[in-house]
C-alpha atoms as a PDB file:
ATOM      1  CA  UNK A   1      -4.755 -28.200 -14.332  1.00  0.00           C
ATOM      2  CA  UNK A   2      -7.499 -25.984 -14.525  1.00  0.00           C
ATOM      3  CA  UNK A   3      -7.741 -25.960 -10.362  1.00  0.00           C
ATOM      4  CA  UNK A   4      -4.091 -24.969 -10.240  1.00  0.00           C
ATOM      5  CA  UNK A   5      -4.999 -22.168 -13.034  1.00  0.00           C
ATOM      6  CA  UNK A   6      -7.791 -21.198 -10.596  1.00  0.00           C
ATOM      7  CA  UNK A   7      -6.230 -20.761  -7.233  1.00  0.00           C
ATOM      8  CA  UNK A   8      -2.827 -18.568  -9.202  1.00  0.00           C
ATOM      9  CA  UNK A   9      -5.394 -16.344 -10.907  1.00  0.00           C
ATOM     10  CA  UNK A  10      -7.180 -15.980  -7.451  1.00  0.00           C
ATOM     11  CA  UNK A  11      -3.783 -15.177  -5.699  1.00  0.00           C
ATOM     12  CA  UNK A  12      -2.587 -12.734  -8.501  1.00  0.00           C
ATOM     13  CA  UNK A  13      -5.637 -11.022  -7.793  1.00  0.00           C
ATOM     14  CA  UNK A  14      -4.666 -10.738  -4.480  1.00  0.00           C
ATOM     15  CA  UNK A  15      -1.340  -9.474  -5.290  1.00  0.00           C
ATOM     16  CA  UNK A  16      -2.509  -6.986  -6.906  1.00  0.00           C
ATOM     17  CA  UNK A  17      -4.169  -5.639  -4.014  1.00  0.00           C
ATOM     18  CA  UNK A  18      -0.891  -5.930  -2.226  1.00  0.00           C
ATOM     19  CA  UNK A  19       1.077  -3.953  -4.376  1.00  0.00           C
ATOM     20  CA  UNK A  20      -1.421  -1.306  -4.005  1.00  0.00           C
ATOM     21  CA  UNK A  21      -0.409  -0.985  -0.549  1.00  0.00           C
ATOM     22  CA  UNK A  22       2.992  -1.158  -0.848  1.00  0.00           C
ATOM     23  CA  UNK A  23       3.189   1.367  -3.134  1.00  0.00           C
ATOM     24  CA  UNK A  24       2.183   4.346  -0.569  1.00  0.00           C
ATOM     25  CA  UNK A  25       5.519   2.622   0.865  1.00  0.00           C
ATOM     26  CA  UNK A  26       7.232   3.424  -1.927  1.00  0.00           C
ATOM     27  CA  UNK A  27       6.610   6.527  -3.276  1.00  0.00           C
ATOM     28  CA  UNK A  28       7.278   8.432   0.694  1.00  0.00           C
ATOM     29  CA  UNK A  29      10.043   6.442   0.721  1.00  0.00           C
ATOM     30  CA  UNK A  30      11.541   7.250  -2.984  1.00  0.00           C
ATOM     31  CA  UNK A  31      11.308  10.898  -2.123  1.00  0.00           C
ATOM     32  CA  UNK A  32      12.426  11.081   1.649  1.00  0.00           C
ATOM     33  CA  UNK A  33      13.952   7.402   3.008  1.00  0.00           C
ATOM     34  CA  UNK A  34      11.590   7.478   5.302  1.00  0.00           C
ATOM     35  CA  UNK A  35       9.769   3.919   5.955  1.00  0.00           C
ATOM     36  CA  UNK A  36       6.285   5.284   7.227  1.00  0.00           C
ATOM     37  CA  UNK A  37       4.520   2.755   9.206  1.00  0.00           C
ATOM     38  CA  UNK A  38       1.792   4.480   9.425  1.00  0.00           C
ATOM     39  CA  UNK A  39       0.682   3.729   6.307  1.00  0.00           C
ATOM     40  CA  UNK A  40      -1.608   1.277   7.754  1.00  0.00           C
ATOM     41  CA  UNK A  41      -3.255   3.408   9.840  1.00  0.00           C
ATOM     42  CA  UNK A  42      -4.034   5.435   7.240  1.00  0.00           C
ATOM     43  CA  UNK A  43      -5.586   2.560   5.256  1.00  0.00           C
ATOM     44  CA  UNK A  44      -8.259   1.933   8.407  1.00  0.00           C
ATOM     45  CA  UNK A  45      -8.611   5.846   8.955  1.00  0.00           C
ATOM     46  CA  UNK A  46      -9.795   6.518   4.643  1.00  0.00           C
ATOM     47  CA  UNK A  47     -11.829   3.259   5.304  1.00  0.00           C
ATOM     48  CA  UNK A  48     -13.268   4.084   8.493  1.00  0.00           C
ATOM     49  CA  UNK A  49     -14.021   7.662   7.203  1.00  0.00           C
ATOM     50  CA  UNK A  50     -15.638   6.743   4.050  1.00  0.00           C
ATOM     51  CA  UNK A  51     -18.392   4.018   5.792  1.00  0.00           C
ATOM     52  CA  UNK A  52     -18.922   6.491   8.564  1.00  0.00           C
ATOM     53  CA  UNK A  53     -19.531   9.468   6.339  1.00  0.00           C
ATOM     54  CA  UNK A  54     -21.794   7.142   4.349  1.00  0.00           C
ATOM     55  CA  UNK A  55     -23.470   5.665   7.381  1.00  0.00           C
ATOM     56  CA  UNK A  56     -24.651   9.162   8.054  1.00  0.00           C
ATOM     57  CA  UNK A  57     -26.389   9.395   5.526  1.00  0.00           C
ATOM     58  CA  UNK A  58     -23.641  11.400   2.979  1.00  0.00           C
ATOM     59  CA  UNK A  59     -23.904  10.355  -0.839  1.00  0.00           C
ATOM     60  CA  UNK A  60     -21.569   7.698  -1.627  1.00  0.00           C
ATOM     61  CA  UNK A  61     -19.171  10.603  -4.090  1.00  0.00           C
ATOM     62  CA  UNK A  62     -19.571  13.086  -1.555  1.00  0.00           C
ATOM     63  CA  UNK A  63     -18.500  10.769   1.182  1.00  0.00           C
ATOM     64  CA  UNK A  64     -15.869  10.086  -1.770  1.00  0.00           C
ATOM     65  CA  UNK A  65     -14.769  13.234  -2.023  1.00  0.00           C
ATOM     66  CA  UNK A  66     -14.680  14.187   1.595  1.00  0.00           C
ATOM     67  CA  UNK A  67     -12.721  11.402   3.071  1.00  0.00           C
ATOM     68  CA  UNK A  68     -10.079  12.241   0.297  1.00  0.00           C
ATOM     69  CA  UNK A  69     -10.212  15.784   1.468  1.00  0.00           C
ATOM     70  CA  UNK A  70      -9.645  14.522   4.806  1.00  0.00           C
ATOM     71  CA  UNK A  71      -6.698  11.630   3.685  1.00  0.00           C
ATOM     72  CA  UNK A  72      -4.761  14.479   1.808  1.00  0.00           C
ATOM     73  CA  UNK A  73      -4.809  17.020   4.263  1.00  0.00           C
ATOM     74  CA  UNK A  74      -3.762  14.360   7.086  1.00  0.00           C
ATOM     75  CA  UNK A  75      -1.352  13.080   5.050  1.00  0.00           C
ATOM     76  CA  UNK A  76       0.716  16.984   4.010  1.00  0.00           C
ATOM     77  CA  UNK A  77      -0.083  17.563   7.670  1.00  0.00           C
ATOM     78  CA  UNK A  78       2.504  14.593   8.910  1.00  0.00           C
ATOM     79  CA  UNK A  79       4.757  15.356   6.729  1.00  0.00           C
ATOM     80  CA  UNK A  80       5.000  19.204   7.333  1.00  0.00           C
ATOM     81  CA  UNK A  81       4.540  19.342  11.442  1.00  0.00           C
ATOM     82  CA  UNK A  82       6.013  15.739  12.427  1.00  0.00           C
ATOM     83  CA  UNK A  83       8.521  14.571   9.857  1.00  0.00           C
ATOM     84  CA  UNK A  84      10.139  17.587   8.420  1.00  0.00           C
ATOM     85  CA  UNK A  85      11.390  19.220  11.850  1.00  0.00           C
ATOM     86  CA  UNK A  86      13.459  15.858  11.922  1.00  0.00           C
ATOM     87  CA  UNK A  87      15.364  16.668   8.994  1.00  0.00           C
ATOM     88  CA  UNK A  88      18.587  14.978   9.166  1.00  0.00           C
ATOM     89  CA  UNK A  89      18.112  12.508  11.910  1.00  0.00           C
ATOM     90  CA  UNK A  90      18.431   9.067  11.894  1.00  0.00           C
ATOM     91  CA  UNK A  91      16.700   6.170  10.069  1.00  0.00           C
ATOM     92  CA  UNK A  92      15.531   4.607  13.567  1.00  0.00           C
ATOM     93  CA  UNK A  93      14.579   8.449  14.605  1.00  0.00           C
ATOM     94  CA  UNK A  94      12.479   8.685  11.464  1.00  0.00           C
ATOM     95  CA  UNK A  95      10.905   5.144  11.622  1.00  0.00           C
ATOM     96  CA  UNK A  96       9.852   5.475  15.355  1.00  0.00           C
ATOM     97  CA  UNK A  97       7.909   8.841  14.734  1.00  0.00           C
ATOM     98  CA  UNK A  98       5.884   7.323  12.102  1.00  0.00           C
ATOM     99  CA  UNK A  99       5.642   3.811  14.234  1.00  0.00           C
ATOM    100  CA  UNK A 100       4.241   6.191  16.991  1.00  0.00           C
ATOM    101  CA  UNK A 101       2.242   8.203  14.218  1.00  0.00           C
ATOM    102  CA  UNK A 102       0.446   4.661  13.282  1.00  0.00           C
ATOM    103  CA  UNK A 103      -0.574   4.467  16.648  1.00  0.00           C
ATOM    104  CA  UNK A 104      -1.967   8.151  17.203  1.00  0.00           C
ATOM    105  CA  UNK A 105      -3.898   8.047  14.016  1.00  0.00           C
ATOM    106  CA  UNK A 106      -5.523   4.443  14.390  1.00  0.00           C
ATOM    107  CA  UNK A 107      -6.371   5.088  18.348  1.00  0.00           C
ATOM    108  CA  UNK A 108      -7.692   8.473  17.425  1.00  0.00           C
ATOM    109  CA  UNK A 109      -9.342   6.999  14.352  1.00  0.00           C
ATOM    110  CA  UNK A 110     -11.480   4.424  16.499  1.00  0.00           C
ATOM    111  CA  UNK A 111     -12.052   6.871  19.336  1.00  0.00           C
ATOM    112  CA  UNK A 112     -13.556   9.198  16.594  1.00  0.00           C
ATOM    113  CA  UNK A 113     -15.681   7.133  14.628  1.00  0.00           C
ATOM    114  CA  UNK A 114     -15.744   4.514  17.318  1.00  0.00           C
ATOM    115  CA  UNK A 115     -14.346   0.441  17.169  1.00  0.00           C
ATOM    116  CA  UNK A 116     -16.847  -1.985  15.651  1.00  0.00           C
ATOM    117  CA  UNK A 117     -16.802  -3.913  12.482  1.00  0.00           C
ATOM    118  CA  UNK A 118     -18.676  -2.189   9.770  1.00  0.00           C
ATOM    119  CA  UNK A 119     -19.549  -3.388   6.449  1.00  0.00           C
ATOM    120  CA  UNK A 120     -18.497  -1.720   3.400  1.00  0.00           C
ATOM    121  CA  UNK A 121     -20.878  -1.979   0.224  1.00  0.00           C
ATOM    122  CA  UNK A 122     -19.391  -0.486  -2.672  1.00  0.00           C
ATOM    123  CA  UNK A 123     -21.734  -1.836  -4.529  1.00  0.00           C
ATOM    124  CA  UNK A 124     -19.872  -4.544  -6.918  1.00  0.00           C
ATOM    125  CA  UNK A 125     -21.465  -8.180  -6.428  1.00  0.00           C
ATOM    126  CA  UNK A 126     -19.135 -11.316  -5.333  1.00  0.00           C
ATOM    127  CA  UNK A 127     -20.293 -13.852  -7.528  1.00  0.00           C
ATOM    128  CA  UNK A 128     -18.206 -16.451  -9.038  1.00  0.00           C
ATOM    129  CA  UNK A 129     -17.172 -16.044 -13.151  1.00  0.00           C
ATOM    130  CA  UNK A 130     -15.816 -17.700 -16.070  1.00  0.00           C
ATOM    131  CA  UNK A 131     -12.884 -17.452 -17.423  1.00  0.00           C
ATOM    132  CA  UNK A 132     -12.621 -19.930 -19.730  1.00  0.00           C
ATOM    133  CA  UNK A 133     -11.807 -23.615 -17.364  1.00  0.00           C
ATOM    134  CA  UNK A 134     -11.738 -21.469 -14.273  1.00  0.00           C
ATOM    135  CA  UNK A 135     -13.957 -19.739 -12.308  1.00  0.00           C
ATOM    136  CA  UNK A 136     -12.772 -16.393 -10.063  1.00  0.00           C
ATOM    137  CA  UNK A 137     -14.531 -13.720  -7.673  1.00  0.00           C
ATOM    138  CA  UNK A 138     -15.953 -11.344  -9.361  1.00  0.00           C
ATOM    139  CA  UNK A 139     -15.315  -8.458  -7.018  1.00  0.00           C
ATOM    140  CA  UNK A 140     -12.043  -9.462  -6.818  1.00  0.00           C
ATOM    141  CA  UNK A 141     -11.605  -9.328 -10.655  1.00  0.00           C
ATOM    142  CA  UNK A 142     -13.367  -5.396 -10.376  1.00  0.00           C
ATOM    143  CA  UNK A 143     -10.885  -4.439  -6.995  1.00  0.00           C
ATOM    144  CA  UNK A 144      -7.888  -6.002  -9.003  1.00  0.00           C
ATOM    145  CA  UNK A 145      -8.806  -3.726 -12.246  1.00  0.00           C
ATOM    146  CA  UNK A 146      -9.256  -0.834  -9.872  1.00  0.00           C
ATOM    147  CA  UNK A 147      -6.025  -1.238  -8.058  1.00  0.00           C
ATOM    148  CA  UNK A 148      -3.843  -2.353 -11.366  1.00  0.00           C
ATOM    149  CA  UNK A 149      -5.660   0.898 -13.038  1.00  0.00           C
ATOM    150  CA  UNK A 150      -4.341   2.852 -10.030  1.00  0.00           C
ATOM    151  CA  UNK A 151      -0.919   1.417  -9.750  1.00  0.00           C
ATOM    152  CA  UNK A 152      -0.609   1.689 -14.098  1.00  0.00           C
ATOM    153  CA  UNK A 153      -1.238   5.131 -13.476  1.00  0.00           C
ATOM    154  CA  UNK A 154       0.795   6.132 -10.656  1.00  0.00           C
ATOM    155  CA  UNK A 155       3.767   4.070 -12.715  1.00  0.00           C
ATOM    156  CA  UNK A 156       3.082   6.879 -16.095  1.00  0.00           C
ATOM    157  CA  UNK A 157       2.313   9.651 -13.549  1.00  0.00           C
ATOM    158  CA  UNK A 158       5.457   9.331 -12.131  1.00  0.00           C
ATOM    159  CA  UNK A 159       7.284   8.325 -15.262  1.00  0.00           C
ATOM    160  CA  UNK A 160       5.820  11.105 -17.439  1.00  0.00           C
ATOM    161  CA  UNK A 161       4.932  13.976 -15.356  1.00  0.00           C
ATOM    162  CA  UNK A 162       7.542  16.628 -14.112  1.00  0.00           C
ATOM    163  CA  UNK A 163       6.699  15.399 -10.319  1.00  0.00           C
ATOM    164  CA  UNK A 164       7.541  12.230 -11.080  1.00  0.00           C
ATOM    165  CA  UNK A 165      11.259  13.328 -13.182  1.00  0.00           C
ATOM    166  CA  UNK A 166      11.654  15.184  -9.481  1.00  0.00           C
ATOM    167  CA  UNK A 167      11.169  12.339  -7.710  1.00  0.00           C
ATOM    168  CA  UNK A 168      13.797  10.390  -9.417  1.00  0.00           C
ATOM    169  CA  UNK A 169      15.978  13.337  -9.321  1.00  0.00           C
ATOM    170  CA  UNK A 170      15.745  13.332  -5.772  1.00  0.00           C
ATOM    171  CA  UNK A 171      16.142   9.261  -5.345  1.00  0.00           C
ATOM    172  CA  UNK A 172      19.103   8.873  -7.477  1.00  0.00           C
ATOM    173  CA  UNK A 173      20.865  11.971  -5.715  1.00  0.00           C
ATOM    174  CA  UNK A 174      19.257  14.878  -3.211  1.00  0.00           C
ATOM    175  CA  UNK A 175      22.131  17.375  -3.538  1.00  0.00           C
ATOM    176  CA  UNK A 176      21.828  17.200  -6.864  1.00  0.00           C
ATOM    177  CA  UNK A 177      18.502  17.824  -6.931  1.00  0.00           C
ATOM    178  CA  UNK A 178      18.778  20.743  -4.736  1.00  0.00           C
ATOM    179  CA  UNK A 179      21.459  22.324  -6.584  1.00  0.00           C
ATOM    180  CA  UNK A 180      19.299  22.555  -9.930  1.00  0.00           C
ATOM    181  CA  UNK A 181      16.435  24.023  -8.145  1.00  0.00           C
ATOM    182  CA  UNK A 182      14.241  21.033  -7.158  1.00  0.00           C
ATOM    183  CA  UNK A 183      11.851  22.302  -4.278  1.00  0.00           C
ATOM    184  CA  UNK A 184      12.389  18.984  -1.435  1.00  0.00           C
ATOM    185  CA  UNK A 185       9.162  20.617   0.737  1.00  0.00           C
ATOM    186  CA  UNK A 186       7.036  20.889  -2.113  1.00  0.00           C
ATOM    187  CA  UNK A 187       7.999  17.727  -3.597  1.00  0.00           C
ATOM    188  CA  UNK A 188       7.752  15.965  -0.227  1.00  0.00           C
ATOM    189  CA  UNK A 189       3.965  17.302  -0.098  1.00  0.00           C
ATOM    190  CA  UNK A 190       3.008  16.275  -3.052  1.00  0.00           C
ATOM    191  CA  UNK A 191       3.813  12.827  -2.353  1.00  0.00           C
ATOM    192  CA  UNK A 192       2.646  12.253   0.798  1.00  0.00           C
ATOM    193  CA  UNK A 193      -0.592  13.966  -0.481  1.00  0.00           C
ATOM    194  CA  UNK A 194      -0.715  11.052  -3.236  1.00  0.00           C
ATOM    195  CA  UNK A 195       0.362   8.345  -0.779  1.00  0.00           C
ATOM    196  CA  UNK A 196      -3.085   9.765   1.416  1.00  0.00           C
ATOM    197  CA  UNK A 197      -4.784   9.081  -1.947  1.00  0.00           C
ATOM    198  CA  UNK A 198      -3.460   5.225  -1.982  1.00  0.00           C
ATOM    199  CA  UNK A 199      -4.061   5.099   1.115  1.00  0.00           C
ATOM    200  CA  UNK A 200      -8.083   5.896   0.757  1.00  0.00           C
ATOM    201  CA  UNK A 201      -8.298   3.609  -2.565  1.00  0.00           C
ATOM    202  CA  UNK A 202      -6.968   0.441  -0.579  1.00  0.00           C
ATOM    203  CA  UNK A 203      -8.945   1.090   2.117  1.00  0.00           C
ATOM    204  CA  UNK A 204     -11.980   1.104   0.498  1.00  0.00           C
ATOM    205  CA  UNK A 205     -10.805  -1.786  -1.493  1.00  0.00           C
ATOM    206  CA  UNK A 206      -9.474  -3.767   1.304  1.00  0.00           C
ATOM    207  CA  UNK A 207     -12.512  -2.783   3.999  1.00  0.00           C
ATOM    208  CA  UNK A 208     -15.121  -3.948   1.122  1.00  0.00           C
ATOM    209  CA  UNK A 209     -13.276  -7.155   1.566  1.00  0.00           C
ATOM    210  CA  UNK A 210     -12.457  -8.231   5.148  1.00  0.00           C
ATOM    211  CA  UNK A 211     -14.724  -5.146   6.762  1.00  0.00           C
ATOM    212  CA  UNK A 212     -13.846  -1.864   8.212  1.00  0.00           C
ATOM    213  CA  UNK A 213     -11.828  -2.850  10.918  1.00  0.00           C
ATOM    214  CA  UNK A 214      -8.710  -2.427  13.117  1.00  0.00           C
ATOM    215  CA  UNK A 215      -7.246  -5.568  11.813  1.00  0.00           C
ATOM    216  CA  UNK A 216      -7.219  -3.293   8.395  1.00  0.00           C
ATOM    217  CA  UNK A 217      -3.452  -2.130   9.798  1.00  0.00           C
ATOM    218  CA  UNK A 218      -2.439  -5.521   9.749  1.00  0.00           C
ATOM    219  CA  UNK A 219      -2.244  -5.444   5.844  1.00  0.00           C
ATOM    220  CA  UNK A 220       1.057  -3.620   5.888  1.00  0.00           C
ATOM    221  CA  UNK A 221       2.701  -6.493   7.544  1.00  0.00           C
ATOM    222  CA  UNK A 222       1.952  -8.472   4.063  1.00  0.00           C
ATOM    223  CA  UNK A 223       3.295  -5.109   1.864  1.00  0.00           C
ATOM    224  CA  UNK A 224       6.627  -5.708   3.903  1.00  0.00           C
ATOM    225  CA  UNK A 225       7.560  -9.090   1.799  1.00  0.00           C
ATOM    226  CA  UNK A 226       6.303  -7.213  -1.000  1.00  0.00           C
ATOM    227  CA  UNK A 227       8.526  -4.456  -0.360  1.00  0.00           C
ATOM    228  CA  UNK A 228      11.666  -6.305   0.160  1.00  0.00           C
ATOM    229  CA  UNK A 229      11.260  -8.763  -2.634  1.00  0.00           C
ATOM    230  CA  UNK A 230      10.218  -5.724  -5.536  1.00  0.00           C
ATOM    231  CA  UNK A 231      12.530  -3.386  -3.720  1.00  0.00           C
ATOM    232  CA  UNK A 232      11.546  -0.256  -1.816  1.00  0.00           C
ATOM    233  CA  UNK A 233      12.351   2.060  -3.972  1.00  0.00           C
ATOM    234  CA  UNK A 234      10.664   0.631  -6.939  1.00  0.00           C
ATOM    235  CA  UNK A 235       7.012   1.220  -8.087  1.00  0.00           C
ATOM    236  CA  UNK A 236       7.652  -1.637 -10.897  1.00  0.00           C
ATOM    237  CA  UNK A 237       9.109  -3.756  -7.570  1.00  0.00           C
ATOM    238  CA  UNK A 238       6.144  -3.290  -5.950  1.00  0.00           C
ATOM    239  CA  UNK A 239       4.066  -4.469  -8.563  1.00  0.00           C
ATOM    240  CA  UNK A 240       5.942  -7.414  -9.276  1.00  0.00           C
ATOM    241  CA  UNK A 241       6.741  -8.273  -5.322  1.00  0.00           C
ATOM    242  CA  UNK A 242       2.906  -8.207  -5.120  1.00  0.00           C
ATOM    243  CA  UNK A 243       1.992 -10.423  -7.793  1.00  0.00           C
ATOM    244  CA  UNK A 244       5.306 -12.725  -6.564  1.00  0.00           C
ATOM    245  CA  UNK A 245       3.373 -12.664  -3.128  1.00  0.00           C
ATOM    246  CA  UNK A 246      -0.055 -12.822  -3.854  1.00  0.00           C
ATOM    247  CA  UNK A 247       0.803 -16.339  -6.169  1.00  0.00           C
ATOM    248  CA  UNK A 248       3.067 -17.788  -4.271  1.00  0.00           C
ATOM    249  CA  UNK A 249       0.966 -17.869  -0.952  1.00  0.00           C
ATOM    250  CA  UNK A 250      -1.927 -19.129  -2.638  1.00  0.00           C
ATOM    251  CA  UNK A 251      -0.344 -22.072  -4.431  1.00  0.00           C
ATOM    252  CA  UNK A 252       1.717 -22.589  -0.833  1.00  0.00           C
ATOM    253  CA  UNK A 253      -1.409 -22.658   1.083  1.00  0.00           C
ATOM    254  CA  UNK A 254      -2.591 -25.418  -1.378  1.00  0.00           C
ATOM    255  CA  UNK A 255       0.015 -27.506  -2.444  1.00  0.00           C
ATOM    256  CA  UNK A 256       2.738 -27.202   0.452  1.00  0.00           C
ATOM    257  CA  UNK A 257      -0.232 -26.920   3.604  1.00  0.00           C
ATOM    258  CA  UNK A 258      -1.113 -30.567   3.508  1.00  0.00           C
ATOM    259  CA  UNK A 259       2.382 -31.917   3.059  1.00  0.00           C
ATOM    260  CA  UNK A 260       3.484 -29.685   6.302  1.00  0.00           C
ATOM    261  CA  UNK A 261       0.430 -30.336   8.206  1.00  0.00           C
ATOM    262  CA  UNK A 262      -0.929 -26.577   8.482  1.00  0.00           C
ATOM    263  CA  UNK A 263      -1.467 -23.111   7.401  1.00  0.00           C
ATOM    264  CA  UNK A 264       1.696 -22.043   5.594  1.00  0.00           C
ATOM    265  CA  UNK A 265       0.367 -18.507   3.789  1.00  0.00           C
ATOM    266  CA  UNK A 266       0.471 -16.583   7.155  1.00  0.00           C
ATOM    267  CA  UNK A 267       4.453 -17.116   7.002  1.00  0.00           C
ATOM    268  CA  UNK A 268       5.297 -17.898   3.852  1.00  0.00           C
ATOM    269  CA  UNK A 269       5.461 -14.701   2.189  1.00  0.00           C
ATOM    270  CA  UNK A 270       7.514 -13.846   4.900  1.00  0.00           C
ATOM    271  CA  UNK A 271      10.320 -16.802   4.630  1.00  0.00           C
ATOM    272  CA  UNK A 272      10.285 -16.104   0.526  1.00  0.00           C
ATOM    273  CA  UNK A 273      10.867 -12.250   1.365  1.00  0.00           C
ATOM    274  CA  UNK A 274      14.161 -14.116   3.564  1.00  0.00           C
ATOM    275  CA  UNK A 275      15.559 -15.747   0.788  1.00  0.00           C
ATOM    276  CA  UNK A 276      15.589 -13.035  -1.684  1.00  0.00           C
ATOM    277  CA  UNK A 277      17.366 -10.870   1.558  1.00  0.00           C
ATOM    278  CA  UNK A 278      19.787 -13.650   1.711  1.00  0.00           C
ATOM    279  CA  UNK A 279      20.318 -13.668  -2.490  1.00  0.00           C
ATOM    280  CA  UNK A 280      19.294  -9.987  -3.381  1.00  0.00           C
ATOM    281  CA  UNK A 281      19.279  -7.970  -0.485  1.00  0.00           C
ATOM    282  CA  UNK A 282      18.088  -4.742  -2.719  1.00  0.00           C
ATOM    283  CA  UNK A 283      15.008  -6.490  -4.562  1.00  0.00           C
ATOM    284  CA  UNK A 284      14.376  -7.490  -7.856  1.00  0.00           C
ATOM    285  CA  UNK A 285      14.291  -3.724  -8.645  1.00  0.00           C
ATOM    286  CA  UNK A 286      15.369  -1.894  -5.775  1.00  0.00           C
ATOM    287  CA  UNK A 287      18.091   0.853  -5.818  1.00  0.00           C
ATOM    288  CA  UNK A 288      20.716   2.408  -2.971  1.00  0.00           C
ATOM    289  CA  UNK A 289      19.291   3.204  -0.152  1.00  0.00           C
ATOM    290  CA  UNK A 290      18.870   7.087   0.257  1.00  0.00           C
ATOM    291  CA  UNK A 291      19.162   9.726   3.119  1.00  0.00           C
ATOM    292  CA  UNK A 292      17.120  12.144   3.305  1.00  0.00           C
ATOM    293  CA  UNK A 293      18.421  15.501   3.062  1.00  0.00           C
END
């Protein structure tokens, strides 16, 4: 029992870590239907930033503070020279630009601050701890905390604060929105600014963990079950897709690996994500899909 407690813990960890990605999905996608892809890139340019600001020789806060400087300015800069001339075009039109953004920004990224692995110490020790029967990682008990902390306070931020009432405004209906004096290109700044915020947290988070490197990108492909499982327009979906996720590939990997003969967490998420297409194609707590206007 207690080795089944262990390895759920250890994937709702990881979950948690996934819905922190997922959520930069989100909250662009909330306000504007727009599915960036990009997001990834974003994750390996805040990481690769950071380590190479603080391989330099910069203070670890002023590297910090810099890089999300840097995130937030690339971030408004998308959205105000790349996606909002293409007002009013199609979903595929939309998705392609930032599918061809992911590519500028990680290429330009590497070429920058060059291609090899680097190591990311933020410090925080990965020793193994108690919890009662079980034992767990202890940095992934600290990036957990820091992630849920981040995604508990996006959730009031955007449930409390006036941005956030706009935002919802906005998702449920645009016109709407407009007609009581909602500002769309202010709006749309502010959350792409916050999604270049995510976008530096999980990096670091995610870097410290696997290294600052290109396969960093590759962690969007796991927010996509995520996404489609919570529901895209859902920060409470993401959450919940993550920690769905983040379980049930763990517990796969151990229980259903050795009856199929293999590795089953690099599809597994993806096959659940299927079946919840097949039986809830909007997610657990997703909403209509939106145009934006």
């Amino acid at each position: 029992m207690s080795f089944f407690l262990e390895t759920l813990v250890g994937g709702v960890l990881a979950g948690v870590m996934y819905a922190l990605v997922a959520i930069g999905f989100v909250l662009i996608y909330k306000a504007s239907g727009v599915f960036n892809f990009a997001q990834g890139s974003m994750v390996l340019c805040a990481a690769l930033t950071f380590v190479t600001l603080t391989e330099k020789g910069l203070p670890f806060w002023l590297a910090g503070l810099v890089t999300l400087a840097i995130m937030v300015t690339l971030a408004v800069a998308v959205e105000r020279v790349v996606l909002r001339p293409l007002v009013n075009r199609s979903q595929v039109t939309l998705f392609m630009a930032t599918l061809g953004l992911s590519y500028i920004i990680e290429g330009g990224s590497q070429f920058l601050m060059d291609a090899r692995v680097h190591e990311l110490d933020l410090g925080i020790a990965d020793l193994p701890v108690a919890l009662g029967p079980i034992q767990v990682s202890s940095f992934d008990l600290v990036a957990a905390a820091s992630a849920g902390a981040l995604v508990l306070g996006l959730a009031l931020f955007f449930e409390r604060t006036r941005v956030g009432k706009s935002l919802r405004a906005v998702a449920d209906d645009p016109q709407a929105a407009l007609s009581v004096g909602i500002r769309l290109p202010a709006l749309w700044a502010a959350v792409w600014a916050v999604a270049g915020f995510v976008a530096l947290v999980a990096g670091l988070l995610w870097g410290a963990r696997q290294g600052v490197q290109f396969s960093l990108t590759f962690v969007v492909l796991k927010a996509l079950p995520v996404l489609i499982i919570g529901g895209f327009t859902s920060i409470t979906g993401a959450i919940a897709g993550g920690l769905i996720v983040g379980a049930g590939d763990a517990l796969a990997e151990i229980y259903l690996g050795p009856l199929l003969g293999g590795s089953v967490s690099t599809w597994f998420a993806y096959g659940l994500a299927v079946a919840f297409l097949l039986v809830r194609p909007a997610g657990l707590f997703g909403e209509r899909p939106i145009e934006r206007v």
